[in-house]
Protein backbone atom coordinates (compact mmCIF):
# COMPACT_ATOMS: atom_id res chain seq x y z
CA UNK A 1 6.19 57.17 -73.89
CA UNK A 2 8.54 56.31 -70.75
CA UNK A 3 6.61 56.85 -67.07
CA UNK A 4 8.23 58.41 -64.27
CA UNK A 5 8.97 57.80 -61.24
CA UNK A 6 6.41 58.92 -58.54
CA UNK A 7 9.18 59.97 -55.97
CA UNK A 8 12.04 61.07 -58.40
CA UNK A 9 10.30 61.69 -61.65
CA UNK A 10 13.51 59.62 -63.28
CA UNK A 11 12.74 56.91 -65.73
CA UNK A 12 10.27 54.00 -64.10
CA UNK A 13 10.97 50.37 -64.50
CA UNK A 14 8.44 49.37 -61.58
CA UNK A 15 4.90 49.84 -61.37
CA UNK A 16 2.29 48.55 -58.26
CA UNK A 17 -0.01 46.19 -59.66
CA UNK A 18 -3.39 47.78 -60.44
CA UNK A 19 -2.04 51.27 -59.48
CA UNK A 20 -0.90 53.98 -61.25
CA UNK A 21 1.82 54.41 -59.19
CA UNK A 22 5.57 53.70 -61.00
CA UNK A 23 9.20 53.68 -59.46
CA UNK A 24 12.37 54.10 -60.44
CA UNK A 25 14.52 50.76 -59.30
CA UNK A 26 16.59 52.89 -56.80
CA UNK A 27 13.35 54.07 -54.87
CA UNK A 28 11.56 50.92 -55.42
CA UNK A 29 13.93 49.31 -53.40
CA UNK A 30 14.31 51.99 -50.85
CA UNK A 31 10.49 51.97 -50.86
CA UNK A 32 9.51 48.06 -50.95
CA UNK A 33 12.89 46.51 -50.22
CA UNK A 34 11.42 43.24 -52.02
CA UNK A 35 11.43 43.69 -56.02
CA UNK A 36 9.47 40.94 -56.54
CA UNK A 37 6.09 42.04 -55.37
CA UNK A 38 6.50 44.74 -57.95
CA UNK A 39 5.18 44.08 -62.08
CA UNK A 40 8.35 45.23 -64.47
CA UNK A 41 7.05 47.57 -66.43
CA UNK A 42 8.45 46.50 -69.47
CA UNK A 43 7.34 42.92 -69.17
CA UNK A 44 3.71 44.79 -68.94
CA UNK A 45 4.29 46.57 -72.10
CA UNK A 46 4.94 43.48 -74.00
CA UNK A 47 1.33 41.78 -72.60
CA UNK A 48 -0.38 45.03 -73.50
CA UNK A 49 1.64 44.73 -77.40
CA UNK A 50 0.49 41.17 -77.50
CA UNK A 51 -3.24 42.41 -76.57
CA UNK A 52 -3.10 44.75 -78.99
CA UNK A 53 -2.06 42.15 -82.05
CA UNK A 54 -4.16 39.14 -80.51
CA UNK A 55 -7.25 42.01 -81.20
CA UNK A 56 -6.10 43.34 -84.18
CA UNK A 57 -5.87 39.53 -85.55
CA UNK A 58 -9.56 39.15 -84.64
CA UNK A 59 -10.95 42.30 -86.46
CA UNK A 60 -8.96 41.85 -89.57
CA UNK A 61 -10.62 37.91 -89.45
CA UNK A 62 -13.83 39.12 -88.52
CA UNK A 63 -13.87 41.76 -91.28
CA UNK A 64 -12.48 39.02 -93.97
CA UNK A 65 -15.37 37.18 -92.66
CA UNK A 66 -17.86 39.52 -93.48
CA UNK A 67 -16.84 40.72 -96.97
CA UNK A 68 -16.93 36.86 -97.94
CA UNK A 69 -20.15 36.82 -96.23
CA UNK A 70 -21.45 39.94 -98.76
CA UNK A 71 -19.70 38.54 -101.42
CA UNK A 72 -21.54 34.81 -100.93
CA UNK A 73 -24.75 37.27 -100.78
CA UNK A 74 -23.89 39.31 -104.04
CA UNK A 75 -23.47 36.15 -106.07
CA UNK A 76 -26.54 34.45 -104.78
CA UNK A 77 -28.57 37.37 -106.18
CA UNK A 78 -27.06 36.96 -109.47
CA UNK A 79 -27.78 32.86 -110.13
CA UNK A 80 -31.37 32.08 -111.32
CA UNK A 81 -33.43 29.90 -110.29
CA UNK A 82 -33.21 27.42 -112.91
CA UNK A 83 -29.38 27.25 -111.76
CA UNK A 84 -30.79 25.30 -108.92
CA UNK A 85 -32.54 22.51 -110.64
């Protein structure tokens, strides 16, 4: 899903940091002159995409986790005691 300009409604490629608001580059320049106090906005989807993996990474490990966890449980139920000795 692209965002839109604010001003133009044409395809954004700037957005304010922690704002909602995006610009095209054409009124981003008329608007702020300086580029560089703007975020890309496709540099901030990559951060978001590498969010995304870094957390989907840590449930996948943290479900592994548990089934070995409730498997470990499973087959402690099924030794005897006299296993022990």
């Amino acid at each position: 899903m692209t965002k839109k300009c604010i001003i133009c409604n044409h395809e954004a490629m700037y957005r304010v940091k922690d704002s909602p608001d995006f610009y095209c580059k054409e009124c981003a320049e008329e608007n702020f002159g300086d580029l560089n106090l703007l975020m890309r906005v496709e540099e901030e989807a990559q951060k978001l995409k590498e969010v995304v993996k870094q957390r989907m990474r840590g449930n996948l490990d943290k479900e592994d986790s548990e089934q070995e966890t409730e498997e470990t449980k499973h087959q402690n139920k099924k030794r005897k005691p006299e296993d022990d000795v």
